[in-house]
Structures are given as C-alpha cells and as structure tokens.
Protein backbone atom coordinates (compact mmCIF):
# COMPACT_ATOMS: atom_id res chain seq x y z
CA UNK A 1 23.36 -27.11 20.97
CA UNK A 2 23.71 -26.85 17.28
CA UNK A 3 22.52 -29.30 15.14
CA UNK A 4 24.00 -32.92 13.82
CA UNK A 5 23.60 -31.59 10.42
CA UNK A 6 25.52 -28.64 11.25
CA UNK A 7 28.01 -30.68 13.39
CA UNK A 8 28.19 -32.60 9.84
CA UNK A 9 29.35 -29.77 8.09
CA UNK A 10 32.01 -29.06 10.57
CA UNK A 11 30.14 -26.16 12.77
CA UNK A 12 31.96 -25.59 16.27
CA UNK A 13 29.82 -26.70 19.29
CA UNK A 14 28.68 -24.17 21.91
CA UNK A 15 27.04 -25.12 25.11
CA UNK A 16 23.87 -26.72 25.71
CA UNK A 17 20.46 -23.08 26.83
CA UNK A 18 18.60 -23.28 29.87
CA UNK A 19 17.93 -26.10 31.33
CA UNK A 20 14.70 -27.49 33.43
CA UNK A 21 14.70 -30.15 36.09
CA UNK A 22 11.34 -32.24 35.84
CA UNK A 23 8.66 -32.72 38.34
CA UNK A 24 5.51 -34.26 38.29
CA UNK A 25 3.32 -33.54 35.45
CA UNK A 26 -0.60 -33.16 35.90
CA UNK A 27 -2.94 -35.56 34.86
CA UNK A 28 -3.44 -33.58 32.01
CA UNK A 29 -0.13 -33.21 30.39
CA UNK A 30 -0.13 -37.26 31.11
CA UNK A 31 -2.91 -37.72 29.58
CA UNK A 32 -2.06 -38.39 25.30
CA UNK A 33 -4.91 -39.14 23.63
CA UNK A 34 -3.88 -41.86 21.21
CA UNK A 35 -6.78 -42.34 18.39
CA UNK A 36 -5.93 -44.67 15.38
CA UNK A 37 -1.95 -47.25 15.50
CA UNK A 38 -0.02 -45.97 12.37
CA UNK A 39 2.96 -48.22 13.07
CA UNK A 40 3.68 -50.90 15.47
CA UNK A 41 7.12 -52.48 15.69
CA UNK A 42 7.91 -54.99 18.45
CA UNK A 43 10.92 -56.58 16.64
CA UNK A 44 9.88 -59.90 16.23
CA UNK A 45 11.61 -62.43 14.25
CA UNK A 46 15.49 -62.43 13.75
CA UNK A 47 15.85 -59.29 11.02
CA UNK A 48 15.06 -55.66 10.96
CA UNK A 49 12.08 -54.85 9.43
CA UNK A 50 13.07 -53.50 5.51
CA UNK A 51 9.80 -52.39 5.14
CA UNK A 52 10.16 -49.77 7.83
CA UNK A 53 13.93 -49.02 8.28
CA UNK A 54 17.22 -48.42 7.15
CA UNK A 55 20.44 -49.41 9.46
CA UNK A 56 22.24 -46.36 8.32
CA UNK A 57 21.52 -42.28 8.67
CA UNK A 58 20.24 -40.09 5.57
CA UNK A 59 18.56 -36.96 5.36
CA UNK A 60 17.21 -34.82 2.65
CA UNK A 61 20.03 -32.67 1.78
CA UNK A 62 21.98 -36.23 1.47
CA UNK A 63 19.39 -37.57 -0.81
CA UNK A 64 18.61 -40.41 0.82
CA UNK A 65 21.90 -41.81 0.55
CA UNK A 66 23.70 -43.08 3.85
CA UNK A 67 26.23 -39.54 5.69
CA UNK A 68 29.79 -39.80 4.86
CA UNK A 69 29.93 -43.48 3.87
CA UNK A 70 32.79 -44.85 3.20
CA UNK A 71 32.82 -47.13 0.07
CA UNK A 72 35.89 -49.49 1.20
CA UNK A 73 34.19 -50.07 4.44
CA UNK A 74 30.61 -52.09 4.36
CA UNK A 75 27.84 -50.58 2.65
CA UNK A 76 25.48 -48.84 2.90
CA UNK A 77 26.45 -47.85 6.17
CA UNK A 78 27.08 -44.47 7.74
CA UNK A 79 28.32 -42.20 10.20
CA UNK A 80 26.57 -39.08 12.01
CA UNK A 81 29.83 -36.96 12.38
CA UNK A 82 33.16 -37.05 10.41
CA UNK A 83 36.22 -38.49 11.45
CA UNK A 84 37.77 -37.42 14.48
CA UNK A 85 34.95 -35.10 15.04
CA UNK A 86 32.52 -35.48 17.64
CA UNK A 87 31.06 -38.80 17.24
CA UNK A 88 34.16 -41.70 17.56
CA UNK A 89 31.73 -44.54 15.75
CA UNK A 90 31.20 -45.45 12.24
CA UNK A 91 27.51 -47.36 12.18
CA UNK A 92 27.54 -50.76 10.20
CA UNK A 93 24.11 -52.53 9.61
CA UNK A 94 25.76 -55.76 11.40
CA UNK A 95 25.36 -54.10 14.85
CA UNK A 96 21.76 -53.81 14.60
CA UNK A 97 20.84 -57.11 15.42
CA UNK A 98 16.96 -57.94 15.92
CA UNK A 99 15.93 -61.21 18.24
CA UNK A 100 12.96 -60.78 20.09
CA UNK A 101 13.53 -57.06 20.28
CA UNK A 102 16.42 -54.81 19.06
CA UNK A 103 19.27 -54.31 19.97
CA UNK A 104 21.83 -50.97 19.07
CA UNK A 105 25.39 -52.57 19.69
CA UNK A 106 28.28 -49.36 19.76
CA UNK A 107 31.71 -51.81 20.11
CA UNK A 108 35.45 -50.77 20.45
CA UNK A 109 37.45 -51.00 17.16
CA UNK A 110 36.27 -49.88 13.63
CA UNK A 111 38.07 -50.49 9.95
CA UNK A 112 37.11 -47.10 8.95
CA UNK A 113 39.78 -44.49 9.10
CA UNK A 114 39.28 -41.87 12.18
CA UNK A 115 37.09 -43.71 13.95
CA UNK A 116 37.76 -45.80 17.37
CA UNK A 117 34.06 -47.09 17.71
CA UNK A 118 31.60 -49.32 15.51
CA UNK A 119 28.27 -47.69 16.64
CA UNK A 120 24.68 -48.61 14.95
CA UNK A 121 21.43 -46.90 13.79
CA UNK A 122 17.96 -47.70 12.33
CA UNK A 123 15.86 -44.37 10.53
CA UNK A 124 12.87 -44.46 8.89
CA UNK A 125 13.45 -42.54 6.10
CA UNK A 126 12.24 -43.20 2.74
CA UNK A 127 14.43 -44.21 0.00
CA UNK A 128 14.89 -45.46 -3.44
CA UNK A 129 18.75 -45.76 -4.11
CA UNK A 130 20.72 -47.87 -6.11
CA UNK A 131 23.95 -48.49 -4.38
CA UNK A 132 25.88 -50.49 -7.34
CA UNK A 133 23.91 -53.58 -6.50
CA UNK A 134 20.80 -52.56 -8.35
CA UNK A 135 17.52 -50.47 -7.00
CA UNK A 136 17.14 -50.33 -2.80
CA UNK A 137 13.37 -49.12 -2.17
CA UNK A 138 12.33 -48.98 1.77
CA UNK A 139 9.18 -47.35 2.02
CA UNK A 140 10.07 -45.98 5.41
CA UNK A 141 7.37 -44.06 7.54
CA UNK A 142 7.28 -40.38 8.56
CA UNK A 143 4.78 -38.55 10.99
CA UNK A 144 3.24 -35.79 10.12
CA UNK A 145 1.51 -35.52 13.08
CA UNK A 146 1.25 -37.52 16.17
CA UNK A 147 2.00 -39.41 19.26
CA UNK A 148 5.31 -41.82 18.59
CA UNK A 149 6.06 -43.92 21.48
CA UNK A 150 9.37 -45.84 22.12
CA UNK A 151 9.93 -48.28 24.81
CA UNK A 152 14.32 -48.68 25.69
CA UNK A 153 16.81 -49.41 27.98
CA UNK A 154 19.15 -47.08 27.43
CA UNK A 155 23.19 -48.04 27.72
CA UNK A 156 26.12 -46.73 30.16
CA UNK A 157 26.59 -43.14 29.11
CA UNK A 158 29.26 -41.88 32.12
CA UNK A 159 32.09 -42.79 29.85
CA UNK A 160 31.32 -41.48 26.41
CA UNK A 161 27.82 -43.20 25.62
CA UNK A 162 25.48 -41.39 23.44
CA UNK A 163 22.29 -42.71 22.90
CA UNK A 164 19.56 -40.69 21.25
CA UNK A 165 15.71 -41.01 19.81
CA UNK A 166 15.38 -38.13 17.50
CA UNK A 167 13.81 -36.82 14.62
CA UNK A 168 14.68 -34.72 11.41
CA UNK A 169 12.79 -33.17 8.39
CA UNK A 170 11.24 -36.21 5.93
CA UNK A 171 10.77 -35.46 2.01
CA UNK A 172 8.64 -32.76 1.23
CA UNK A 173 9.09 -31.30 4.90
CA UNK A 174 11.20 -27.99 5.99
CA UNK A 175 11.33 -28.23 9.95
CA UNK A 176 14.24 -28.43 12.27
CA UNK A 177 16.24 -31.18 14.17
CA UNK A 178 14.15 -32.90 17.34
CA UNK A 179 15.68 -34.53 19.84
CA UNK A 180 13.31 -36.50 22.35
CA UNK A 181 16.20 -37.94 24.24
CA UNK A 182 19.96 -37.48 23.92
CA UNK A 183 22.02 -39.66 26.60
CA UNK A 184 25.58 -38.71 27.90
CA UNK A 185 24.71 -34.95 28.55
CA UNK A 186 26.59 -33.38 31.69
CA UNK A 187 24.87 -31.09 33.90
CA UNK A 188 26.58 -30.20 37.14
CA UNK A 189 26.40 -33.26 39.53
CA UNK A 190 23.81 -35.15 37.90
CA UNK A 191 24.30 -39.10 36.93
CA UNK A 192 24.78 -38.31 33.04
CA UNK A 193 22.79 -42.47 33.01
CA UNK A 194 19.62 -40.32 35.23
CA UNK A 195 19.83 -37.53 32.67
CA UNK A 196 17.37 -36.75 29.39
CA UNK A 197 18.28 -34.57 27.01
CA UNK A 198 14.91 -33.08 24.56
CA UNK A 199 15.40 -30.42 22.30
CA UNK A 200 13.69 -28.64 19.25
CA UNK A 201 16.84 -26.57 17.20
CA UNK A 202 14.83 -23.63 16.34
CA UNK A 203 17.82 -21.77 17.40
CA UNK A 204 15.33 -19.16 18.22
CA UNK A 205 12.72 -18.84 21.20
CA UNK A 206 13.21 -22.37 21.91
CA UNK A 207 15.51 -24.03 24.58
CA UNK A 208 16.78 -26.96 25.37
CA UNK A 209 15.42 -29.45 28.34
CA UNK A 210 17.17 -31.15 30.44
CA UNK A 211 15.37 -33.68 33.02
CA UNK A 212 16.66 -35.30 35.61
CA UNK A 213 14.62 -38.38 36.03
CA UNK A 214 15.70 -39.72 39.28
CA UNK A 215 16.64 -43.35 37.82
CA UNK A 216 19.67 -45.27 36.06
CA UNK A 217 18.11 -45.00 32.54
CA UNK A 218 20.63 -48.13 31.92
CA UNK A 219 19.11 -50.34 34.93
CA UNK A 220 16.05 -50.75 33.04
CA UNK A 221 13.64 -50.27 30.50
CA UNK A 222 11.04 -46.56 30.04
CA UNK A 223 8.79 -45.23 27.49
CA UNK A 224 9.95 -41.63 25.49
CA UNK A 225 6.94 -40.04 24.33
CA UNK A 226 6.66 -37.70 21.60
CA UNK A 227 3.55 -35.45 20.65
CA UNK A 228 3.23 -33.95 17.17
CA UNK A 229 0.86 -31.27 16.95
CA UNK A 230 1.77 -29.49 13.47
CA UNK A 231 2.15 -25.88 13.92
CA UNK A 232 0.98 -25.77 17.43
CA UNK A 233 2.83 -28.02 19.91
CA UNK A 234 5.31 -30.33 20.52
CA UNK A 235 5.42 -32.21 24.13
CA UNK A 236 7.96 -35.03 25.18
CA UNK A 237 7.01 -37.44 28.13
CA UNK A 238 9.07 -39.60 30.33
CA UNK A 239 7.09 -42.87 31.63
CA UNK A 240 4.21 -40.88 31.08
CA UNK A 241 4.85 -37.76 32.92
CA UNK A 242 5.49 -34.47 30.81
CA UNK A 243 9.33 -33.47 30.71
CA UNK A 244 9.32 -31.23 27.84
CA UNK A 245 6.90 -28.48 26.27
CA UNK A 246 6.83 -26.23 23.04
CA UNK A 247 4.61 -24.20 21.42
CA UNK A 248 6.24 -21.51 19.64
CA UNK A 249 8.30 -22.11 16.16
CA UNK A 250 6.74 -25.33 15.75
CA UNK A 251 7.44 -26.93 12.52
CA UNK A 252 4.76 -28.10 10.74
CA UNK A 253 6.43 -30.79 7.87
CA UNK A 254 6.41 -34.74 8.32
CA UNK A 255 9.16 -35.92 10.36
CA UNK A 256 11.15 -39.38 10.27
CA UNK A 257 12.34 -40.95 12.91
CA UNK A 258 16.34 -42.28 14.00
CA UNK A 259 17.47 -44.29 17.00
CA UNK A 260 21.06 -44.24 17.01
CA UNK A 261 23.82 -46.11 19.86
CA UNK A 262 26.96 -43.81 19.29
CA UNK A 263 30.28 -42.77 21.28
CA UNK A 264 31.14 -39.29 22.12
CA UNK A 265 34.69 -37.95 21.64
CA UNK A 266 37.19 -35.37 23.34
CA UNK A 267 35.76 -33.08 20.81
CA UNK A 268 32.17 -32.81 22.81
CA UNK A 269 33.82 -32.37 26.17
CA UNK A 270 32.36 -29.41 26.62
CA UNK A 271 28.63 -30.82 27.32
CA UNK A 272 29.08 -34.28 26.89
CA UNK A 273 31.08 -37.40 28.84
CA UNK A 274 33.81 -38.71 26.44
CA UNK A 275 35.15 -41.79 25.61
CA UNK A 276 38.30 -43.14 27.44
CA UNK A 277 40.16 -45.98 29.02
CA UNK A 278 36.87 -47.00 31.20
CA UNK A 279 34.35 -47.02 28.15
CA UNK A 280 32.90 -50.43 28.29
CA UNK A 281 34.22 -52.40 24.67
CA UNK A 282 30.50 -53.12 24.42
CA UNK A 283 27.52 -51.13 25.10
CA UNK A 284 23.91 -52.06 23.98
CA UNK A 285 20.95 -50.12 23.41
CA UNK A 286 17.76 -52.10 23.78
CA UNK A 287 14.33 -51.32 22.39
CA UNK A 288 11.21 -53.71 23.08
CA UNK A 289 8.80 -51.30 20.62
CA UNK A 290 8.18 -48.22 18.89
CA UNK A 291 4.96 -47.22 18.02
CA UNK A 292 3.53 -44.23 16.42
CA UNK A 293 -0.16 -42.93 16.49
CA UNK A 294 -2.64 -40.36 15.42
CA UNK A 295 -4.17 -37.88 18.07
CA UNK A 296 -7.61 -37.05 18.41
C-alpha cells in the first residue's frame, strides 16, 4: 500500500504485500514493559484537549498547516485525500466531539466541493500557525520512543468505513508512514469489521499485516498497542497479544500520532470496501483513552 502522503499527491494505489493471519502470541511478545506515563488522555470534560491535539491532519512537508483545506469551508479543518480521490470525507473540528470519552463522527453530506462525507480527526502534531485569526500554538506530543496504547470501538467498516490509528514523521524526524490499525481492508472472505490492518511503508523489506482477530471490532471496545524501539523494533498488539513484528528499516525519528474516522471511495476498490447506498449516514468511532509510555 503506498502511503497517504503519496495518495495526497495523487500516486495510483497498488494492492496491499503479504499478509499474516494472527495467532496467539507468547507470554513474551505480551509482555510490554511499560516504565514511566508520558501522556494520559481519558477525554474527560466536554472539549478536546488543545494542549495535546489538533482536530485536523498536518504533516511536515505541510508545515503544520491543516492538508488541502479549503478556506470557504470551516477552518482549520482538513482532508487526508483530495476530492474525488480515495477518501469521500472532508474532516471538520465539529465532529470531534469529547463527553466522557471521544467520539470520531464520519456523517453523510459535506459543503466542500468533491466530497460526499464529513469525516473527523485529532493528531498530535505540534504547531504554531496563525490562521488569519492571530497565533494558534498546540504544543502537541510526539514519541520518540515507546509503548502508545489506545483503547476504541471501532465503527461499521463493510460499507466504506475507514478507521485508522497511525503515525507519521514529527519535526525534526525523517521516518516513514505507520499504520497500527487501518479498518475497511478486504481480504478474501474475512468480516472487513474482524479485520486489522498494521503496516510500516518502508516500501522495502517490510510488509504489510493483516490480522484477523476473530471479533466484530464494532461490537465493542480493544486496546491497539504500539512499541517504539528506535532503530531496532517496532511491534503492534491486539488486546495484548502480538499481531505485528518489525525489525529491519526501522526508523529511528519522533513520531506523532493521528486517529482519523474517514469513508472510502470507488477509487480504493481495489483493497478496500467502498461507500454506497448501505453506508450508514452516521458512523462513530469511539475512544475511552490513549496513553503513551516509556519502555524499560
């Protein structure tokens, strides 16, 4: 799978590598030893924390500022892929709402031109823009190194849904795309709601996972584990359990972290469900925490 960047910039798609069923880990691979809490979110309260996020997408080659936004729509808001591309939804900071835990709303309809979906995202990128309203500072968070932890209930993905947890390069770093978990994905007769999608985009040595975890991911909440080791590793975990393993072309820059609720269009048919008549209007990503910490 190429990358969203270079789905940004209007790359063609090709098919999802190799792909690996999981089974049970040992009690080793389970076993993450968490040292020292770095961040703790549990939305609380009624508003996203501006301390930590942003409720649009941004990267370093963007400069911080929010992809393809459109200035008649609100803003800053953003959208991962272009219009009538492969992602249907433009994200607006109103579907991110925050009561007790947070919720990713992706909605039928959109006022921005080319797009059939409102979708959402939060990233922890840091910023300091000034978007015609005077300075925007969010101090953000990145990881270089780690064990991030993110507790969800994932939404429908057989029609279209596209759900991710996912990291790219943060300022001063010069890694690759990571993708912890991807939703939607179709692999031969597998439930695309049982199916987890991890992937590093080394585009070398590296392949992608996929996991069948034998559950609705949208019946219910899980934990996505993700193990940093700079230069040496990178493992994802399902409830736990080890789905996903890496240890060659690891990147060894500080990451930021993105949680997006998006729509897929007929442009990803190839490896991904699409969007059609049976799409629910509404579809809601929930997330109870996300936590990242150090690793002894």
């Amino acid at each position: 799978m190429l990358t969203r960047r270079q789905l940004l910039s209007g790359a063609a798609a090709g098919l999802a590598g190799p792909m690996l069923f999981g089974g049970a880990a040992s009690a080793a691979d389970r076993r993450c030893r968490r040292k020292t809490l770095l961040v703790s979110d549990h939305f609380t309260g009624r508003a996203l924390n501006s301390q930590l996020w942003n409720p649009y997408i941004c990267d370093n080659p963007s400069n911080g500022w929010p992809w393809l936004m459109q200035n008649d729509v609100a803003v800053p808001s953003s959208a991962i892929g272009g219009p009538n591309s492969f992602n249907e939804d433009y994200d607006l900071p109103s579907y991110v709402q925050v009561s007790n835990g947070l919720t990713l709303r992706c909605q039928r309809g959109s006022a921005a031109p080319g797009y059939t979906f409102t979708g959402s995202v939060i990233c922890s990128y840091p910023t300091d823009n000034d978007f015609g309203s005077g300075a925007i500072h969010t101090p953000g968070f990145t990881i270089a190194g780690g064990y991030v932890e993110v507790r969800a209930k994932m939404p429908d993905t057989r029609t279209g849904g596209w759900p991710a947890i996912w990291f790219l390069p943060a300022p001063g770093g010069d890694g690759v795309e990571i993708d912890l978990h991807e939703g939607g994905f179709v692999s031969g007769t597998t439930d695309p709601n049982h199916l987890m999608a991890s992937n590093v985009h080394t585009g070398g040595g590296n392949r992608q996972f996929f996991t069948d975890t034998g559950v609705d991911l949208s019946a219910g909440f899980h934990t996505y584990g993700f193990e940093y080791r700079p230069g040496v590793s990178i493992k994802m975990y399902f409830d736990g359990g080890l789905v996903a393993s890496y240890t060659t072309e690891i990147p060894s820059g500080p990451y930021y972290l993105i949680l997006n609720n998006s729509v897929a269009g007929a442009a990803a048919d190839s490896w991904h469900t699409v969007v059609g008549d049976s799409t629910p209007s509404s579809n809601d990503m929930l997330v109870s925490y996300v936590e990242v910490n150090t690793l002894s």
